[in-house]
N, C-alpha and C. Protein backbone atom coordinates (compact mmCIF):
# COMPACT_ATOMS: atom_id res chain seq x y z
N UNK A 1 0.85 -1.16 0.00
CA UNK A 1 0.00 0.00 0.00
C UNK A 1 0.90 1.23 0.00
N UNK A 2 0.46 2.18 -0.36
CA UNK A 2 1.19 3.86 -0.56
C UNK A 2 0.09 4.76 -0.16
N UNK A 3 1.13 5.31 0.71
CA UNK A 3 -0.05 6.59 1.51
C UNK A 3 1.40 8.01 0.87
N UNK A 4 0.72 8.92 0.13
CA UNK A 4 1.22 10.04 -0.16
C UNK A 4 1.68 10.93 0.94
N UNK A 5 2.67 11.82 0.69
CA UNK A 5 2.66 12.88 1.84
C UNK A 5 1.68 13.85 2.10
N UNK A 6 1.35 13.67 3.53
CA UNK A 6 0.01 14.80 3.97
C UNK A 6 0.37 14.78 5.55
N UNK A 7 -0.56 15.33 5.77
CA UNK A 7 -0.55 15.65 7.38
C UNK A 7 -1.27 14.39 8.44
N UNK A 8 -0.93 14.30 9.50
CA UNK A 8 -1.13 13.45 10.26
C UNK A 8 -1.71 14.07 11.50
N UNK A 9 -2.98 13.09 11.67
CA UNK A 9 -3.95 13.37 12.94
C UNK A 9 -2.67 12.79 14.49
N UNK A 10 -2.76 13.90 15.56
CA UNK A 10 -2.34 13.36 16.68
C UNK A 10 -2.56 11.76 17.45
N UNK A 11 -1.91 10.60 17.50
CA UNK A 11 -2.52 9.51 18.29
C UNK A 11 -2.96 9.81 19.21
N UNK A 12 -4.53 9.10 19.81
CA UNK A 12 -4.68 8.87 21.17
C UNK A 12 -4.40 8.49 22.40
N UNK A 13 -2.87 7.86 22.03
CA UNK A 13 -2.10 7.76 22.84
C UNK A 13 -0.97 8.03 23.06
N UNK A 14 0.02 7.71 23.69
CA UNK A 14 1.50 8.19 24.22
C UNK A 14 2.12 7.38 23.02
N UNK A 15 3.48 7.74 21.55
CA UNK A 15 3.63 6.74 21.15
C UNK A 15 5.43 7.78 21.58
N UNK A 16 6.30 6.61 21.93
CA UNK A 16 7.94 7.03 21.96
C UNK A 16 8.68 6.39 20.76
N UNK A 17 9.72 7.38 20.58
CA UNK A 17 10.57 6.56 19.36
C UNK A 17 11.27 5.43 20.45
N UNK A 18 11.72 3.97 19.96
CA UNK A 18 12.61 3.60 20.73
C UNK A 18 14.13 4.33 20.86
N UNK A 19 14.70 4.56 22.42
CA UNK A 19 15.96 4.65 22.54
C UNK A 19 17.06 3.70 23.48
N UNK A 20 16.23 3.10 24.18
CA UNK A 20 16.76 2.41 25.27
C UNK A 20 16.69 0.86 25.26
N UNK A 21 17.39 0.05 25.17
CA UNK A 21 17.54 -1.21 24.77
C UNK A 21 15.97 -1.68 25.78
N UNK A 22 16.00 -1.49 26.42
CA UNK A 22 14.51 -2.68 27.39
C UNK A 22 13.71 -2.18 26.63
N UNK A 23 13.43 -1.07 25.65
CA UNK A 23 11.86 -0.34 25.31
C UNK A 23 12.53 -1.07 23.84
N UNK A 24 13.14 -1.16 23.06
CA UNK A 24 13.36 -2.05 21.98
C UNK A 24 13.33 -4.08 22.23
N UNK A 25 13.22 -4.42 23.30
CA UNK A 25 12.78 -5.91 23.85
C UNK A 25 11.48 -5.63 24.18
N UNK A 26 10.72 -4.34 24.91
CA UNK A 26 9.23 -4.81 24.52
C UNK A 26 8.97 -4.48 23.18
N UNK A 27 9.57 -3.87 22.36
CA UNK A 27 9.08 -3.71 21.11
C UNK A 27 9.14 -5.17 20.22
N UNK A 28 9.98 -5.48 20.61
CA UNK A 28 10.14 -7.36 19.72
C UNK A 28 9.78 -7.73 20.86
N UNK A 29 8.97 -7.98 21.62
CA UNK A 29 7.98 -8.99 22.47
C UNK A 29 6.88 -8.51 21.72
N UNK A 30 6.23 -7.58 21.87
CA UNK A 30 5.19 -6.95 21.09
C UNK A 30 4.59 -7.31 19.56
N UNK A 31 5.74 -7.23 18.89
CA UNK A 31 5.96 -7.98 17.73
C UNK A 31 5.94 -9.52 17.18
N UNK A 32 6.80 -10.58 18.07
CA UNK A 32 6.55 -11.63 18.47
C UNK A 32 5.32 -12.02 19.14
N UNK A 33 4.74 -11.38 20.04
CA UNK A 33 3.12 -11.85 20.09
C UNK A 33 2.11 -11.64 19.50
N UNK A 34 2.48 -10.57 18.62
CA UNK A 34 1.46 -9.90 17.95
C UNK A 34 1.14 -11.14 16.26
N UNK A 35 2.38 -10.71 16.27
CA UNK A 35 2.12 -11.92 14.81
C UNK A 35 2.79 -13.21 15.08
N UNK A 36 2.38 -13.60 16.25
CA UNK A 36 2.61 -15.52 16.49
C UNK A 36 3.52 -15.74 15.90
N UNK A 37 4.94 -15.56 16.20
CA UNK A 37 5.81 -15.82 15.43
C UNK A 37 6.79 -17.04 16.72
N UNK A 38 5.88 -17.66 16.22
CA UNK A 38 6.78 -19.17 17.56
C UNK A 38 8.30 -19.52 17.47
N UNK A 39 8.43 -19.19 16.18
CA UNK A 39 10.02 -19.18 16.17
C UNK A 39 11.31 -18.95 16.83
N UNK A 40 10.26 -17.35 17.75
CA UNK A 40 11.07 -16.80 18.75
C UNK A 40 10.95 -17.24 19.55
N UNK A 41 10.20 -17.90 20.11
CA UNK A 41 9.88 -18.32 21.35
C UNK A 41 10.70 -20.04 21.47
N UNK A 42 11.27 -19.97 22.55
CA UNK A 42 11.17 -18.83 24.04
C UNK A 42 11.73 -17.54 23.95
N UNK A 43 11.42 -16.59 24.11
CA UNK A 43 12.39 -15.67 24.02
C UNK A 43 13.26 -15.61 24.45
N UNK A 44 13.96 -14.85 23.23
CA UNK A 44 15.56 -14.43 23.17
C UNK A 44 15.97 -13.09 22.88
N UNK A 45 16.56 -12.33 23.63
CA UNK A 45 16.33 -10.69 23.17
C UNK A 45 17.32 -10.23 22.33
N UNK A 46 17.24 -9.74 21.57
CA UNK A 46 17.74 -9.23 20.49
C UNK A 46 17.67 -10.05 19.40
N UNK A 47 17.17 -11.12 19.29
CA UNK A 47 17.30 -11.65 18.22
C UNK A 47 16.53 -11.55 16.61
N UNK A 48 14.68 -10.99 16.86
CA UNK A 48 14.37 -10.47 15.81
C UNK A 48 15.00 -8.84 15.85
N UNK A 49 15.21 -7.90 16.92
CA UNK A 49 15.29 -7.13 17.10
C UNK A 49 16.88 -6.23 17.87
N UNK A 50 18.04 -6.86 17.20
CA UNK A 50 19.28 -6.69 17.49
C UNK A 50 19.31 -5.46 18.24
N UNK A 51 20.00 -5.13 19.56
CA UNK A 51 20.20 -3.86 19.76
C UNK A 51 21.04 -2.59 18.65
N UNK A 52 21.78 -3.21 17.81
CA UNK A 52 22.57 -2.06 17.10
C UNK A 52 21.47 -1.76 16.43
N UNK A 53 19.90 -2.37 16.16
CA UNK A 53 19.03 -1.50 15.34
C UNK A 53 18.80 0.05 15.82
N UNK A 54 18.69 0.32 17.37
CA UNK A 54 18.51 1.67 17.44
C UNK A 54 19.48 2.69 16.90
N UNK A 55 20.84 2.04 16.62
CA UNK A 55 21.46 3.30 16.31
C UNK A 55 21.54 3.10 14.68
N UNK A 56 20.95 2.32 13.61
CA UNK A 56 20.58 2.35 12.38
C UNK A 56 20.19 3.04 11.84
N UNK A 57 21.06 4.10 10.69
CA UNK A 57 20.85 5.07 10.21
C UNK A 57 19.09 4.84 9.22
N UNK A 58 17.97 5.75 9.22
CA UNK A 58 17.37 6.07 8.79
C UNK A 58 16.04 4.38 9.23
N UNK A 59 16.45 4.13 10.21
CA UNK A 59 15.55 3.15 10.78
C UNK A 59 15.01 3.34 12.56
N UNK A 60 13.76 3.75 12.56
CA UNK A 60 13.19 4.49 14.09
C UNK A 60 12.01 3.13 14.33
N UNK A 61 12.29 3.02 15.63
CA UNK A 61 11.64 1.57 16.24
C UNK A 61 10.24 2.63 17.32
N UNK A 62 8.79 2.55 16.95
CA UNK A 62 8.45 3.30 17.89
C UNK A 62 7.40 1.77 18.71
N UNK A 63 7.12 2.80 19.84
CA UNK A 63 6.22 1.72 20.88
C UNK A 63 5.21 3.30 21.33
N UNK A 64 4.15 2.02 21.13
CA UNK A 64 2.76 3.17 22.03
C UNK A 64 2.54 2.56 23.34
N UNK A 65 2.29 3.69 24.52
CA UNK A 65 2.14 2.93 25.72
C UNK A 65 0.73 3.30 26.15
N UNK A 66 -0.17 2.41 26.78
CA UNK A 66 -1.48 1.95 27.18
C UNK A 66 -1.81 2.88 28.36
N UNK A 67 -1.70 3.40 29.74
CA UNK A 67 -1.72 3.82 30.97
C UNK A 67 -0.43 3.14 31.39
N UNK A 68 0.97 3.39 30.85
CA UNK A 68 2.30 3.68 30.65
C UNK A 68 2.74 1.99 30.29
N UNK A 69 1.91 1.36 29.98
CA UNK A 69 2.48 -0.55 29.42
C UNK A 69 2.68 0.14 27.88
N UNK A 70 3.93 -0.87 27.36
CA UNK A 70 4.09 -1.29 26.20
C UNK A 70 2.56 -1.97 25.55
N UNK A 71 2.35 -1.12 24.61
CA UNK A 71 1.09 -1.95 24.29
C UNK A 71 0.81 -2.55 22.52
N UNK A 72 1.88 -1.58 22.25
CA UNK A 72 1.80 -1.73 20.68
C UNK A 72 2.85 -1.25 19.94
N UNK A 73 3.27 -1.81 18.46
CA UNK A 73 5.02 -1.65 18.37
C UNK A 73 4.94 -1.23 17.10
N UNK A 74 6.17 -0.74 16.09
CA UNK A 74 6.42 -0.87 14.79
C UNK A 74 7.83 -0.30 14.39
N UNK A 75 8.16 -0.48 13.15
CA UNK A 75 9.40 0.36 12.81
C UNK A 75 9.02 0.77 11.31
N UNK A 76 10.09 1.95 11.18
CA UNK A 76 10.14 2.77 9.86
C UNK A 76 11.51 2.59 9.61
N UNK A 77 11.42 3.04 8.35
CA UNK A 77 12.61 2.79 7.79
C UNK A 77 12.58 4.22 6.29
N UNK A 78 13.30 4.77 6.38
CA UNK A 78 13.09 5.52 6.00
C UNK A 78 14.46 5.43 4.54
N UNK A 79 14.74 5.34 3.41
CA UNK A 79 15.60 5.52 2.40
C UNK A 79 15.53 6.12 0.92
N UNK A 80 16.18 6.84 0.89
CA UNK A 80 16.19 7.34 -0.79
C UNK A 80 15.03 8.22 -1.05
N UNK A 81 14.49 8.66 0.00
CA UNK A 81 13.56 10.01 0.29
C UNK A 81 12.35 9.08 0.27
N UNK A 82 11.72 7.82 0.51
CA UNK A 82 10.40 7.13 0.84
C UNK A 82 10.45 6.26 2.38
N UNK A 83 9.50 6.26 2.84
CA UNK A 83 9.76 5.96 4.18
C UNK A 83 8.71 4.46 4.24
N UNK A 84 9.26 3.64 4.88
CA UNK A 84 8.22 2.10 5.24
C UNK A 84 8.16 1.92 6.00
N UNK A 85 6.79 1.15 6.55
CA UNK A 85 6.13 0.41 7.55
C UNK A 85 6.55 -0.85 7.73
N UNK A 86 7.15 -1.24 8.71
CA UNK A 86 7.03 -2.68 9.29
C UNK A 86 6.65 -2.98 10.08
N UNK A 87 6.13 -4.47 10.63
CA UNK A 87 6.01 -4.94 11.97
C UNK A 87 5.26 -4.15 12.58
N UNK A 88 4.49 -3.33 12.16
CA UNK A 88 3.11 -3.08 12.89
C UNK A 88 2.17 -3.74 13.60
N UNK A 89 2.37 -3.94 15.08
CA UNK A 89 1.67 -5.03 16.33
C UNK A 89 1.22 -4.36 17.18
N UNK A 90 0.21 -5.22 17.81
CA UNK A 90 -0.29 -5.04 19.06
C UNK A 90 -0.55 -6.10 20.16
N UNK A 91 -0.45 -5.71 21.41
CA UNK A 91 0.24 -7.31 22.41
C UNK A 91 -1.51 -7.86 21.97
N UNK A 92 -2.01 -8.72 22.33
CA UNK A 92 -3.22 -9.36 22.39
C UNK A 92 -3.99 -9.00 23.28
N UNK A 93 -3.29 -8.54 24.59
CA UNK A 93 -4.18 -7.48 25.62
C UNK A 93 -4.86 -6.28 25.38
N UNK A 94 -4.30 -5.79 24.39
CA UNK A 94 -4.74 -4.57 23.91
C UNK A 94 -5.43 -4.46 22.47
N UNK A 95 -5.96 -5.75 22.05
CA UNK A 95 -6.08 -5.38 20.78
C UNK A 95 -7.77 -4.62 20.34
N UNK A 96 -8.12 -3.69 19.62
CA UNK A 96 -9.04 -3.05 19.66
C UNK A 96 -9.27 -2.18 20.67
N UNK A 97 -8.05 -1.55 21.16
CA UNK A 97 -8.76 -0.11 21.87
C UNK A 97 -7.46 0.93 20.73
N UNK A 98 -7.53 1.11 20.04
CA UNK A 98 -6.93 2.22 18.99
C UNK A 98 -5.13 1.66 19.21
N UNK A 99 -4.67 0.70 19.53
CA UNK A 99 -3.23 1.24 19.81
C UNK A 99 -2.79 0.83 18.14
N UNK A 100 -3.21 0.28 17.96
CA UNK A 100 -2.39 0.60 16.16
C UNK A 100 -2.53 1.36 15.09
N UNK A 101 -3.55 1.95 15.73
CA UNK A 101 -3.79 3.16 15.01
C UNK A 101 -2.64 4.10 15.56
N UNK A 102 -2.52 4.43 16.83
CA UNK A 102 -1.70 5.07 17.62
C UNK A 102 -0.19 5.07 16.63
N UNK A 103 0.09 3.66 17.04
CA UNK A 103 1.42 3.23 16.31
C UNK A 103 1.49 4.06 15.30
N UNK A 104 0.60 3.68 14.16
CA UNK A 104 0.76 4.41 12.88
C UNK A 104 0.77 5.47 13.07
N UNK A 105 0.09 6.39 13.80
CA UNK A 105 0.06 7.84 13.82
C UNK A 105 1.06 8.46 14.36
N UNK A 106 1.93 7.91 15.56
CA UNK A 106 2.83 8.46 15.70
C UNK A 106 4.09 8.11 14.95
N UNK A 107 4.07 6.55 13.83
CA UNK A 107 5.22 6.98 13.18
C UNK A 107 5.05 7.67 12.03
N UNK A 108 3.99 7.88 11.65
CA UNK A 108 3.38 8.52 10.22
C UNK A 108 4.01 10.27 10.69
N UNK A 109 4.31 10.45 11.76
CA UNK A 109 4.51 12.05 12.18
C UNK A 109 5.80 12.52 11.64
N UNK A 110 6.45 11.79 11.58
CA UNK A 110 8.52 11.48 11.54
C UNK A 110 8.41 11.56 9.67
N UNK A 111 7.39 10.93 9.04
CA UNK A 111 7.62 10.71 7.85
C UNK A 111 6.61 11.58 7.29
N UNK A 112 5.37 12.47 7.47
CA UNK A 112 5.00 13.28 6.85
C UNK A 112 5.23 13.90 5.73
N UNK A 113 5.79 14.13 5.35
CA UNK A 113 6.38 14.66 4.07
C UNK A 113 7.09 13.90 3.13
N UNK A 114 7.01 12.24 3.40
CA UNK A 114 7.34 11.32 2.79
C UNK A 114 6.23 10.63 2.02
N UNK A 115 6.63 9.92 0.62
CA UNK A 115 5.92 9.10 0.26
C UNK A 115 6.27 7.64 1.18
N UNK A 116 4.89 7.02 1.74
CA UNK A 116 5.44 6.08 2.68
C UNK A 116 4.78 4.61 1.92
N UNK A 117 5.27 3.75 2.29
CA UNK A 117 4.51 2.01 1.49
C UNK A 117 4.65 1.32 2.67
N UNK A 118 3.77 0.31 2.94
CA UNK A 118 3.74 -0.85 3.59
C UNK A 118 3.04 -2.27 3.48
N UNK A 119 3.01 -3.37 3.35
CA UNK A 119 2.17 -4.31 2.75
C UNK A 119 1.10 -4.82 4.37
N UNK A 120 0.15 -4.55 3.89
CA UNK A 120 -0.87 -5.11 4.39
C UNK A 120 -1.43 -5.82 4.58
N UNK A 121 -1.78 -6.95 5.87
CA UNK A 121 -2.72 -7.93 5.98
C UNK A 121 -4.14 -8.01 5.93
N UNK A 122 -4.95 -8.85 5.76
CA UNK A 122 -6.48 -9.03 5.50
C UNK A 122 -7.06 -7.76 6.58
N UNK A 123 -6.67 -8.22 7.55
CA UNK A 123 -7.48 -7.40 9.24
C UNK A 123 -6.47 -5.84 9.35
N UNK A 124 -5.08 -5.69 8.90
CA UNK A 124 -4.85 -4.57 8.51
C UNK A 124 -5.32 -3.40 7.50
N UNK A 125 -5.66 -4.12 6.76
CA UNK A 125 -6.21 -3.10 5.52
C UNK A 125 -6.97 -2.05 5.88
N UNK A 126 -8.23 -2.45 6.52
CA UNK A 126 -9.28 -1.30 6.85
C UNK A 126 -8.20 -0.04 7.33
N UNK A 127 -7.36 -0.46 8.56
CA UNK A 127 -7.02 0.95 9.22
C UNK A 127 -6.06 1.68 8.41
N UNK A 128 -5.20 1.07 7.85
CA UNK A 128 -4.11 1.71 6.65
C UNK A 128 -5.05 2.47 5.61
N UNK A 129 -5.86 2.04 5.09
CA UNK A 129 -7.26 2.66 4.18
C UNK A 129 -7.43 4.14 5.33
N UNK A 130 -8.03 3.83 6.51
CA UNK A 130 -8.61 4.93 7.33
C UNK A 130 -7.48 6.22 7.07
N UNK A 131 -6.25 5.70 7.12
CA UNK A 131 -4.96 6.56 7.42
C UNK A 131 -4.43 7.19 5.85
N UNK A 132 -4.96 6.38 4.81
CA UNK A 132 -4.55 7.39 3.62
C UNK A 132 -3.96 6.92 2.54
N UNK A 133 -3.51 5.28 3.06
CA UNK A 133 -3.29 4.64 2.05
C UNK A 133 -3.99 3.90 1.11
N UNK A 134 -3.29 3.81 -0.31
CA UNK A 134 -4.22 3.23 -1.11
C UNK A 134 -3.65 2.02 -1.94
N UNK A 135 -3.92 0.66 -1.98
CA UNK A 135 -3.35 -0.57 -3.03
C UNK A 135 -2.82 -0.26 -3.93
N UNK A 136 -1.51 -0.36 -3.75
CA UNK A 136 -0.33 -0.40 -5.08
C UNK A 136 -0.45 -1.59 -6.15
N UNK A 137 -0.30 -2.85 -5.21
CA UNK A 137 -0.29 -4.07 -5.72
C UNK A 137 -1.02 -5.16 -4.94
N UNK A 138 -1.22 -6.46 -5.19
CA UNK A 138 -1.41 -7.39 -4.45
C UNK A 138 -0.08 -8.07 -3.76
N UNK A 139 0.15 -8.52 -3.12
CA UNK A 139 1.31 -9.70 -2.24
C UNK A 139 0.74 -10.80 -1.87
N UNK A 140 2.04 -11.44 -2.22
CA UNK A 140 1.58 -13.16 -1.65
C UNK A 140 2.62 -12.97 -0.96
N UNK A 141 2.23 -13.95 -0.36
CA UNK A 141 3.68 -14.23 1.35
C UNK A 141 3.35 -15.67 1.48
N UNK A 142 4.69 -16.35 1.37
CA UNK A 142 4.72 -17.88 1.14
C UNK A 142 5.46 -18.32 2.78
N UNK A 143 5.10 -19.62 3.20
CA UNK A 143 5.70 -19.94 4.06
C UNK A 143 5.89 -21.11 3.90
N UNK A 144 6.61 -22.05 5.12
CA UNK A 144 7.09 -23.38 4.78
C UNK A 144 5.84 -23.95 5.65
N UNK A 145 5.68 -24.74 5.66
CA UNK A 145 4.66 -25.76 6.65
C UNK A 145 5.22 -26.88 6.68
N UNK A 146 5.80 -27.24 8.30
CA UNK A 146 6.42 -29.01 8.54
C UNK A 146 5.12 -29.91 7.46
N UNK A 147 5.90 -30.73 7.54
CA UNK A 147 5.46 -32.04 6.97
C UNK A 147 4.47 -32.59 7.45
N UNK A 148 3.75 -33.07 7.62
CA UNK A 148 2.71 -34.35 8.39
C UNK A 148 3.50 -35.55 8.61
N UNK A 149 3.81 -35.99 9.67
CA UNK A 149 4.35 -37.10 10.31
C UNK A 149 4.24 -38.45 9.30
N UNK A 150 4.55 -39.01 8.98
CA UNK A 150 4.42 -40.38 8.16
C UNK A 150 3.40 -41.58 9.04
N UNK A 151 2.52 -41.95 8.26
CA UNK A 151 1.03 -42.98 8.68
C UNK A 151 2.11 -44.21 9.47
């Protein structure tokens, strides 16, 4: 999806850029629960989410906080004057009271004046639509699936 440069509504909530290694581990906990990614688990910190990412030129890790919890995560990435969405989550405790909207809104603030893209899931779409973006293309996203055990 591609959302043009325009202006951005304030989030309803508190969103911080990450700077501090523990607020970048709830950001990949956040992430890891958000999209069931069992792989990580058990957790291991830094591992989707290396600490040298915070100091990664033109890459900002933000987290929205709930009544001050980590509640919802994402990163931008910003290159060659267009800025992207990744890993846009929310823990499962929080899901449906605005925090990903939040997310987006407070990283959509940093990139304003950017043309921004991000690929979208089924249950994502609506709010990326709400926020300004519009279908570039379709995506497929392939995965592996174990085997079935032998009869």
């Amino acid at each position: 999806m591609l959302r043009p440069p325009g202006p951005v509504a304030e989030p309803s909530l508190e969103v911080v850029k990450v700077r501090k290694p523990e607020d970048l581990q709830a950001a990949e906990r956040i992430v890891i629960e958000g999209f069931e990614l069992t792989g990580f688990e058990p957790y291991r910190p830094g591992e989707l989410f290396p600490p040298a990412l915070i100091e990664q030129p033109g890459v900002d890790v933000f987290v929205a906080l709930h009544e001050g919890v980590a509640a919802g995560a994402g990163v931008s990435v910003v290159d060659d004057g267009v800025g992207s969405h990744y890993w846009i989550g929310t823990a499962t405790a929080f899901r449906s009271r605005g925090v990903g909207r939040a997310v987006m809104l407070g990283a959509l603030a940093h990139v304003a004046d950017l043309p921004v893209t991000l690929t979208a899931s089924k249950l994502g779409r609506p709010l990326y639509e709400s926020l300004g973006y519009t279908v570039a293309a379709p995506s497929t996203w392939w995965a592996s699936v174990p085997a079935a055990p032998a009869p």
